[in-house]
C-alpha atoms as a PDB file:
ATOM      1  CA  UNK A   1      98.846  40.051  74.317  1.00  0.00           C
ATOM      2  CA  UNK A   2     102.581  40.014  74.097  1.00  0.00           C
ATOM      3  CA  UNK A   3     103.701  38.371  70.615  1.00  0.00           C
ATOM      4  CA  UNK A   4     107.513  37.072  70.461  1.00  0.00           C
ATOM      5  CA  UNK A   5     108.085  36.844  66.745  1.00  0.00           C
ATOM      6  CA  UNK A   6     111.388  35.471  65.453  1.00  0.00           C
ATOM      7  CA  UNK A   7     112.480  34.320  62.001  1.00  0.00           C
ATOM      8  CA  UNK A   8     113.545  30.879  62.226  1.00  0.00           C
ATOM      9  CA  UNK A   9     117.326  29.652  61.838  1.00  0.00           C
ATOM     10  CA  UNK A  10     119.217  29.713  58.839  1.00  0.00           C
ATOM     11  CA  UNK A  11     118.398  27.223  55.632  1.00  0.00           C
ATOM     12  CA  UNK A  12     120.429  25.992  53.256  1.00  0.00           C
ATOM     13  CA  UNK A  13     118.391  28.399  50.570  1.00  0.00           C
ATOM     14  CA  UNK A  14     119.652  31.258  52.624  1.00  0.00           C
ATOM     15  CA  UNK A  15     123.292  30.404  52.183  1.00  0.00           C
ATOM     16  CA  UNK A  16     122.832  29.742  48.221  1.00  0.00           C
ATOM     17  CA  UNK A  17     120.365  33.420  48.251  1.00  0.00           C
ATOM     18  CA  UNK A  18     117.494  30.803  46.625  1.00  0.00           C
ATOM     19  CA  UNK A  19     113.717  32.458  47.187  1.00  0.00           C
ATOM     20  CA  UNK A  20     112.472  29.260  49.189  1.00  0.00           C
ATOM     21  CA  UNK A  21     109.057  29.758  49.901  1.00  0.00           C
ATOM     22  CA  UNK A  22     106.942  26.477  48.409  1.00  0.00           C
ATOM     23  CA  UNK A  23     106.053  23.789  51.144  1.00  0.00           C
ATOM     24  CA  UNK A  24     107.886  21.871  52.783  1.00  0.00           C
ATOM     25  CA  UNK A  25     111.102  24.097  52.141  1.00  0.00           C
ATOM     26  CA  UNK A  26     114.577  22.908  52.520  1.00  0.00           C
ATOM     27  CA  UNK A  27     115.876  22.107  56.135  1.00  0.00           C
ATOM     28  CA  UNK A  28     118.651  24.330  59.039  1.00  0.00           C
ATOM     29  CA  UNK A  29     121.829  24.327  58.822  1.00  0.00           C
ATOM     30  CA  UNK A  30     123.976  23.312  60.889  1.00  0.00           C
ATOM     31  CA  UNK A  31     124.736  26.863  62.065  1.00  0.00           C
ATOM     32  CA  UNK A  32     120.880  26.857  61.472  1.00  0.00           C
ATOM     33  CA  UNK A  33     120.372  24.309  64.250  1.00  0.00           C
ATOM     34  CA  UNK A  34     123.121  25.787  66.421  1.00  0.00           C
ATOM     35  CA  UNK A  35     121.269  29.243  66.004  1.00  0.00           C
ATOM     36  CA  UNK A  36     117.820  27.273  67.457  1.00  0.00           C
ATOM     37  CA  UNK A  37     119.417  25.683  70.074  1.00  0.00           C
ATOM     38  CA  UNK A  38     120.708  29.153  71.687  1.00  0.00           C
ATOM     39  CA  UNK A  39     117.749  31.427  70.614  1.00  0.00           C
ATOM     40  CA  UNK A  40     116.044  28.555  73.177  1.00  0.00           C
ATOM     41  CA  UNK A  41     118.836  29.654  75.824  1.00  0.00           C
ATOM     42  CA  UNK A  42     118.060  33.156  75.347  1.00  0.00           C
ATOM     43  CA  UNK A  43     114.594  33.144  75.679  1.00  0.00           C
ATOM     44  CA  UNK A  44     114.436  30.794  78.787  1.00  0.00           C
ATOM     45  CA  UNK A  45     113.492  33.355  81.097  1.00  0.00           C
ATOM     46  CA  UNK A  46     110.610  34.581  78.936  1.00  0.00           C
ATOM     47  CA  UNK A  47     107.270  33.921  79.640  1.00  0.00           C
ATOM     48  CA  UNK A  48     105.693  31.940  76.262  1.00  0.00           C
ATOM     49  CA  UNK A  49     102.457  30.158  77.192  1.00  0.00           C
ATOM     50  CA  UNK A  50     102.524  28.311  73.602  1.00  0.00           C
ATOM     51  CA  UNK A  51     104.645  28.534  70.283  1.00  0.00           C
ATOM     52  CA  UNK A  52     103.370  28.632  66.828  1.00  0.00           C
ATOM     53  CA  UNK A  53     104.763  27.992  63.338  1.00  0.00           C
ATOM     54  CA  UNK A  54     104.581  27.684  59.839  1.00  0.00           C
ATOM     55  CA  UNK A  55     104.222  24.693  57.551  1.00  0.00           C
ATOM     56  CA  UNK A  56     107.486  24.672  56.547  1.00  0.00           C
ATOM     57  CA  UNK A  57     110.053  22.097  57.569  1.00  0.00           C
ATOM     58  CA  UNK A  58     112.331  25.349  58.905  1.00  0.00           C
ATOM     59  CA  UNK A  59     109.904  27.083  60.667  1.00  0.00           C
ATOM     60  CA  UNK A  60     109.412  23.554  63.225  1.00  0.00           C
ATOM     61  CA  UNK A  61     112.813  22.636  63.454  1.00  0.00           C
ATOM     62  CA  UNK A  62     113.450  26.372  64.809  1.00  0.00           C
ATOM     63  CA  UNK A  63     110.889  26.113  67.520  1.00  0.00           C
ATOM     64  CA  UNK A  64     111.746  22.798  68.675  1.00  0.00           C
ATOM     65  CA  UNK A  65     114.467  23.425  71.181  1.00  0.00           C
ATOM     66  CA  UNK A  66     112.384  25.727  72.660  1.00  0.00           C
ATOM     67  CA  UNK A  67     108.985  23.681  72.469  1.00  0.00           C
ATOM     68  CA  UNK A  68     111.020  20.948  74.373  1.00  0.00           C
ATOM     69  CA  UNK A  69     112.357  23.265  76.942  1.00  0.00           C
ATOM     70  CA  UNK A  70     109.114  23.836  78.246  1.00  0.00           C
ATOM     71  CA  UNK A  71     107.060  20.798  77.298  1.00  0.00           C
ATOM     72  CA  UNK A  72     104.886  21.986  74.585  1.00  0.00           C
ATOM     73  CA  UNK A  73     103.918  21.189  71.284  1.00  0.00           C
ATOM     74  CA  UNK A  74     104.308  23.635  68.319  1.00  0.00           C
ATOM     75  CA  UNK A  75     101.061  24.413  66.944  1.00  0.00           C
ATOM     76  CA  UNK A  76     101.492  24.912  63.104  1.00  0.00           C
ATOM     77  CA  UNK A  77      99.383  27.697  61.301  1.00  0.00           C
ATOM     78  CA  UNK A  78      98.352  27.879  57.774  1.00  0.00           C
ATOM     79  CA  UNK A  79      98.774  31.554  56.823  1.00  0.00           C
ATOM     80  CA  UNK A  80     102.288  32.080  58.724  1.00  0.00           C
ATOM     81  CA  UNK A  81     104.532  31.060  55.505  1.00  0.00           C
ATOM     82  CA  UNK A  82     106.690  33.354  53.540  1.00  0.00           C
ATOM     83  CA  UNK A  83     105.381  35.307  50.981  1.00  0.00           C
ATOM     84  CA  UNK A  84     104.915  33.679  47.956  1.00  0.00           C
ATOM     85  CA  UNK A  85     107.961  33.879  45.592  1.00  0.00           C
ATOM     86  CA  UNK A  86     105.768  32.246  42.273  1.00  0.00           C
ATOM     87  CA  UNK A  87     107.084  32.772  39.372  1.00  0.00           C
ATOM     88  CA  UNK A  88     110.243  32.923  41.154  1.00  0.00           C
ATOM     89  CA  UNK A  89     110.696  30.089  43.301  1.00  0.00           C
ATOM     90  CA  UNK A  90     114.108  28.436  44.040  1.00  0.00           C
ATOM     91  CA  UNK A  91     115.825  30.718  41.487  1.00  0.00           C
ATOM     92  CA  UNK A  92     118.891  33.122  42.901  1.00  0.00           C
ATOM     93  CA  UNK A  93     119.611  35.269  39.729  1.00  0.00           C
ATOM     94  CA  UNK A  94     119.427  38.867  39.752  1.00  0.00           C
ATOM     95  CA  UNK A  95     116.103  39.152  38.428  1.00  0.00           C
ATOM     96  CA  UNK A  96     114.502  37.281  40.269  1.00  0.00           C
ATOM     97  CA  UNK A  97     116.006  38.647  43.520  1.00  0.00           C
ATOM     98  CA  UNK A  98     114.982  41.867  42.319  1.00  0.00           C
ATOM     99  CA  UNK A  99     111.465  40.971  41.291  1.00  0.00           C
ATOM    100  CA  UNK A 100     110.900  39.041  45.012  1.00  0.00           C
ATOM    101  CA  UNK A 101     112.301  42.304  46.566  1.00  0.00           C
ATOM    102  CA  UNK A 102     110.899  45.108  44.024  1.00  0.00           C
ATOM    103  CA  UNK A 103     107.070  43.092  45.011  1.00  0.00           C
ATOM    104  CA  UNK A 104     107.437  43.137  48.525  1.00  0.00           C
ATOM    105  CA  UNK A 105     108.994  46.774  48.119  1.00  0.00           C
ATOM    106  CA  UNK A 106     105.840  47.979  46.030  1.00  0.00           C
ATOM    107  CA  UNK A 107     103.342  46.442  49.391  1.00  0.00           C
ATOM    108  CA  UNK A 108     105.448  48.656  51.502  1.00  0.00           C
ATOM    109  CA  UNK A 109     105.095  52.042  49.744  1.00  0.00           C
ATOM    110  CA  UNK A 110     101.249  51.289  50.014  1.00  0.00           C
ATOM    111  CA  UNK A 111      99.686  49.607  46.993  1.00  0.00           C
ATOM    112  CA  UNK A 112      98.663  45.857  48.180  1.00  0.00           C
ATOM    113  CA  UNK A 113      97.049  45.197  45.004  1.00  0.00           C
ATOM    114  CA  UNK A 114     100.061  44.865  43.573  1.00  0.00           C
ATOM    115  CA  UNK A 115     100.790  40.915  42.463  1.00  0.00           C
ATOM    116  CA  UNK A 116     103.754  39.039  42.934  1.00  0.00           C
ATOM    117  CA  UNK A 117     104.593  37.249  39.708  1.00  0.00           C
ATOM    118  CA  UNK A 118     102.942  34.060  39.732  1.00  0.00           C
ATOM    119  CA  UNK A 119     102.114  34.602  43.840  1.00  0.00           C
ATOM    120  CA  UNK A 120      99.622  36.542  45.905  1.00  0.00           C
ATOM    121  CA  UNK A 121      99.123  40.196  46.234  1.00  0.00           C
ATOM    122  CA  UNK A 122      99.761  42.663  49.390  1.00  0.00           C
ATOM    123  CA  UNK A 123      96.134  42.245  50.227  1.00  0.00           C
ATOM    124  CA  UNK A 124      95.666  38.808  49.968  1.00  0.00           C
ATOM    125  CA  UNK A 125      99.250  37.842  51.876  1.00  0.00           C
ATOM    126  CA  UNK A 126      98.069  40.509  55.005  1.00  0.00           C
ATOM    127  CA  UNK A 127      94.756  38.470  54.908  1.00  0.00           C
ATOM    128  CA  UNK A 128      95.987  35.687  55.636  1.00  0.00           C
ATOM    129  CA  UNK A 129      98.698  36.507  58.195  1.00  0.00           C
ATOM    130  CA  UNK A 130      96.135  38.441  60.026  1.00  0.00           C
ATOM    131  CA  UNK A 131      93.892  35.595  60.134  1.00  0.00           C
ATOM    132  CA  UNK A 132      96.796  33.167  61.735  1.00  0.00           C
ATOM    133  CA  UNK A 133      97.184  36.081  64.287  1.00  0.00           C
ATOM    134  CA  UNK A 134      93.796  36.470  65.274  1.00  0.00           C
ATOM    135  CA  UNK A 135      93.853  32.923  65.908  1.00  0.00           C
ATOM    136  CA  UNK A 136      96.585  32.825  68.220  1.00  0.00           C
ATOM    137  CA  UNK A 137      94.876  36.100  69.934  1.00  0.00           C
ATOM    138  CA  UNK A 138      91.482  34.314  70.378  1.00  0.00           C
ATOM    139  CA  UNK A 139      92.963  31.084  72.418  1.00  0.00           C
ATOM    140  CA  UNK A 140      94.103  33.537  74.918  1.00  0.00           C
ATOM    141  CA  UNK A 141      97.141  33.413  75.479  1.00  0.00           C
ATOM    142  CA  UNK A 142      98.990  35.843  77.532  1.00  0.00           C
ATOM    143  CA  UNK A 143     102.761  35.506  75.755  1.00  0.00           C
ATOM    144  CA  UNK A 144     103.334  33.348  72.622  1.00  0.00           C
ATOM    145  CA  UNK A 145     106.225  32.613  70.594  1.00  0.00           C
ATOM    146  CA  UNK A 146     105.796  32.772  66.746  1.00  0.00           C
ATOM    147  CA  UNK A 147     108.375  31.390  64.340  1.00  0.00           C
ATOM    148  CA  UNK A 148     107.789  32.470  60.785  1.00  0.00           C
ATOM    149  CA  UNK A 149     109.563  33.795  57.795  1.00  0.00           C
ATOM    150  CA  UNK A 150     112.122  37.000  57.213  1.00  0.00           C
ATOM    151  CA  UNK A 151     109.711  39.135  54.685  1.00  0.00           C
ATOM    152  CA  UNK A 152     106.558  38.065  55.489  1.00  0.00           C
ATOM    153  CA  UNK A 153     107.596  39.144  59.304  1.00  0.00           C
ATOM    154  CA  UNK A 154     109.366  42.729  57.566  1.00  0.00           C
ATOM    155  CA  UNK A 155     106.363  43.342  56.090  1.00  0.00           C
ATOM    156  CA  UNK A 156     103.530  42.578  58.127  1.00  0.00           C
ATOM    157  CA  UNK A 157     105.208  43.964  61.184  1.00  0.00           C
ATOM    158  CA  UNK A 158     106.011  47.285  59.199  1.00  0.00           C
ATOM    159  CA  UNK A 159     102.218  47.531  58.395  1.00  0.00           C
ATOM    160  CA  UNK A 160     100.534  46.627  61.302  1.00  0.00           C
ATOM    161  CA  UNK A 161     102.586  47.984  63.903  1.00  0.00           C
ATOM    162  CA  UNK A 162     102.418  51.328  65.716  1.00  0.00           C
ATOM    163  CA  UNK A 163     105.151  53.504  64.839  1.00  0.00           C
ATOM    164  CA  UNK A 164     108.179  53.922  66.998  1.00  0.00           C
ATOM    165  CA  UNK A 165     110.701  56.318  67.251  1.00  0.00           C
ATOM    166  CA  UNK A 166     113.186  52.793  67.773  1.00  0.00           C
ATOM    167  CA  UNK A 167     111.684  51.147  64.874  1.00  0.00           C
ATOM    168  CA  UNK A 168     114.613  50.350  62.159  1.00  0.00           C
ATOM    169  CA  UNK A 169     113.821  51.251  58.829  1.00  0.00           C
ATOM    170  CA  UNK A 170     112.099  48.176  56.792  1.00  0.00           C
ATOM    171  CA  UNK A 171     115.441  47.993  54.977  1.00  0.00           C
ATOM    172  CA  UNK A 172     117.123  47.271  57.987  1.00  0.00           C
ATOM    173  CA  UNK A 173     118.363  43.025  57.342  1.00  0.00           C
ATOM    174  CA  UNK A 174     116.252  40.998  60.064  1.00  0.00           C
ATOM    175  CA  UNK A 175     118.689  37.498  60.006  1.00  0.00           C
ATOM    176  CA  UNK A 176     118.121  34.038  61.284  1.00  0.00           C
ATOM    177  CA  UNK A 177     116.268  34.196  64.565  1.00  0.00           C
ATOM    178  CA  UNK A 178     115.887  37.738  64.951  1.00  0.00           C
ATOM    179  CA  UNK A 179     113.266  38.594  67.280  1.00  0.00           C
ATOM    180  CA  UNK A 180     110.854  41.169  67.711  1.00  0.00           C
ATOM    181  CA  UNK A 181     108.335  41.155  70.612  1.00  0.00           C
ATOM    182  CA  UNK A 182     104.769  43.195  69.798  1.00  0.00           C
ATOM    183  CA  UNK A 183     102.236  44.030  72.253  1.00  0.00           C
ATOM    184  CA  UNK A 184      98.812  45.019  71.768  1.00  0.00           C
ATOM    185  CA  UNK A 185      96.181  43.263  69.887  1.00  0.00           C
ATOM    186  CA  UNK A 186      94.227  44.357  66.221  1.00  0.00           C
ATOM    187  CA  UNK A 187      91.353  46.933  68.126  1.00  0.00           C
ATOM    188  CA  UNK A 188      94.078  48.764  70.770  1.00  0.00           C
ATOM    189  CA  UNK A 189      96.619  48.311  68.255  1.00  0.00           C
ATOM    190  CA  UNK A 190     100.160  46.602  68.107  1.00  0.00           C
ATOM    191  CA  UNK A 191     103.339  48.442  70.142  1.00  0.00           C
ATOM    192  CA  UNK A 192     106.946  47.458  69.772  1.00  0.00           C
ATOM    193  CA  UNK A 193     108.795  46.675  72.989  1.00  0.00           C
ATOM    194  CA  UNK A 194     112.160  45.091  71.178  1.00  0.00           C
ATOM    195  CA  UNK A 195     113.855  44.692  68.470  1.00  0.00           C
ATOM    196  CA  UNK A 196     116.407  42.610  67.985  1.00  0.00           C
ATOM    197  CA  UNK A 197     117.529  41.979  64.371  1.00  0.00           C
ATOM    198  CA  UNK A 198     120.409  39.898  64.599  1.00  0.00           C
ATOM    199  CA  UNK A 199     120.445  36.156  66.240  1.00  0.00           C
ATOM    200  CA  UNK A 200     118.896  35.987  69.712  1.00  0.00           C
ATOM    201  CA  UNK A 201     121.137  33.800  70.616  1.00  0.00           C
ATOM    202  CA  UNK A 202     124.165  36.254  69.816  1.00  0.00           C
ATOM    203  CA  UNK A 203     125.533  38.081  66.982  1.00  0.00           C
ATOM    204  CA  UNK A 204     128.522  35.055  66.292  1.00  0.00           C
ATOM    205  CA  UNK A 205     125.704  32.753  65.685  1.00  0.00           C
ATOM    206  CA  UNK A 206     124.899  34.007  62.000  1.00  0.00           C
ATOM    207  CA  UNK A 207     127.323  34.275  58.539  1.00  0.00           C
ATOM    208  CA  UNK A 208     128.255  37.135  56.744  1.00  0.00           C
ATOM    209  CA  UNK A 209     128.663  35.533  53.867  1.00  0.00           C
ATOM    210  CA  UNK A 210     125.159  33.999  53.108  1.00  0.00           C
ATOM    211  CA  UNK A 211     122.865  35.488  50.369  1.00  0.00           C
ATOM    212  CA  UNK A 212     119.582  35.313  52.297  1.00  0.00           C
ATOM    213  CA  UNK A 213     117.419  37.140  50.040  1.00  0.00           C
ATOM    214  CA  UNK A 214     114.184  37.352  51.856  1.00  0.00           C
ATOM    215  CA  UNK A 215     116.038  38.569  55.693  1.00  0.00           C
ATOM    216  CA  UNK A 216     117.618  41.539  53.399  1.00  0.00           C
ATOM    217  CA  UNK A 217     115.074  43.746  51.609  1.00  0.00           C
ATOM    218  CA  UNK A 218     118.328  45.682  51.092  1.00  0.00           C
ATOM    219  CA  UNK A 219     120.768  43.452  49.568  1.00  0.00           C
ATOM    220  CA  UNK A 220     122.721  46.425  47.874  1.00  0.00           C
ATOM    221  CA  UNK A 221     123.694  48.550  50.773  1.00  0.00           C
ATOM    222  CA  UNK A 222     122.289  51.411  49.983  1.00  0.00           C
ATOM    223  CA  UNK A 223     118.913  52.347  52.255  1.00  0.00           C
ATOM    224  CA  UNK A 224     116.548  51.673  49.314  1.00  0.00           C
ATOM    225  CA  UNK A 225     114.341  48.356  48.639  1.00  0.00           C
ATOM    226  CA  UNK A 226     114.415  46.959  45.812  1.00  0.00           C
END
């Protein structure tokens, strides 16, 4: 199966660097909404048999140029939100930042159990994103289009994805509607074909000057998370 899996456009939260991950989450911007409306453009000669997203308000406003485009209806998945900021939710100081990105950053250097503050460990946020991907696998799709979140896409990508030799380091920012297209399924495994971290749309289409937290694992420049 070929996944397309882009982060959606960019939120007011990401432009004030607020960890927005509780439901329904705040809406686009309008460079958000201008970012939707061309990652639609770019993807128009893509095969995408059916689009999925998250429960948050973001996630479906991203997809819908695209849903309308080709006459289909978003299908929204429990289990394809952001990871769980908990005890740090809506909150854009320093430690907080840090204590999102440090979690996250623990999952990636291998221990799952670890527990985000208030939220869900490594294990149980791979669970769950698994099970939303299975679910899209076993309606059989040929090509879908996924809109979900910047670190929960970082991070289950990094673990469940082949390595590549083109991969970017999981430091590397992935920013509003960034796309990354998978092949494979969970038994043959998953294979990167692209890799696109900036806007699909084009790189004029996002701002340097946002915050944006959870599409920067690297927010101090310096190759390390956290």
């Amino acid at each position: 199966m070929r996944l397309l899996l882009m982060r959606h456009g960019q939120t007011h939260a990401n432009v004030s660097g607020e960890l927005d991950t509780a439901h329904p989450g705040l809406d686009l911007t309008d460079l958000g909404r201008a970012q939707a409306a061309a990652a639609a453009r770019a993807l128009a000669d893509e095969r995408i048999d059916a689009i999925y997203v998250s429960s948050r308000v973001r996630t479906h406003q991203t997809a819908r140029p695209a849903a309308d485009d080709r006459d289909l209806s978003p299908v929204q998945l429990d289990g394809l939100e952001e990871i769980q900021a908990g005890d740090f939710e809506m909150r854009s100081d320093h430690d907080a930042v840090a204590g999102y990105i440090g979690s996250v950053a623990t999952w990636l250097e291998g221990d799952l159990t670890h527990r985000m503050p208030g939220g869900e460990t490594g294990e149980e946020f791979l669970a769950r994103y698994d099970r939303a991907v299975r679910e899209i696998l076993a309606a059989g799709h040929d090509a879908a289009l996924v809109v979900s979140h910047g670190a929960a896409l970082r991070t289950w990508i990094s673990t469940r994805m082949e390595p590549h030799p083109d991969a970017p380091p999981p430091t590397q920012p992935l920013h509003n509607t960034a796309l990354v297209v998978l092949e494979g399924d969970f038994d043959s495994g998953w294979r990167m074909v692209s890799w696109q971290g900036h806007p699909v749309g084009g790189e004029l289409l996002e701002d340097p000057t946002a915050e944006d937290p959870t599409g920067d694992l690297d927010p101090d420049g310096d190759g390390e998370i956290g």
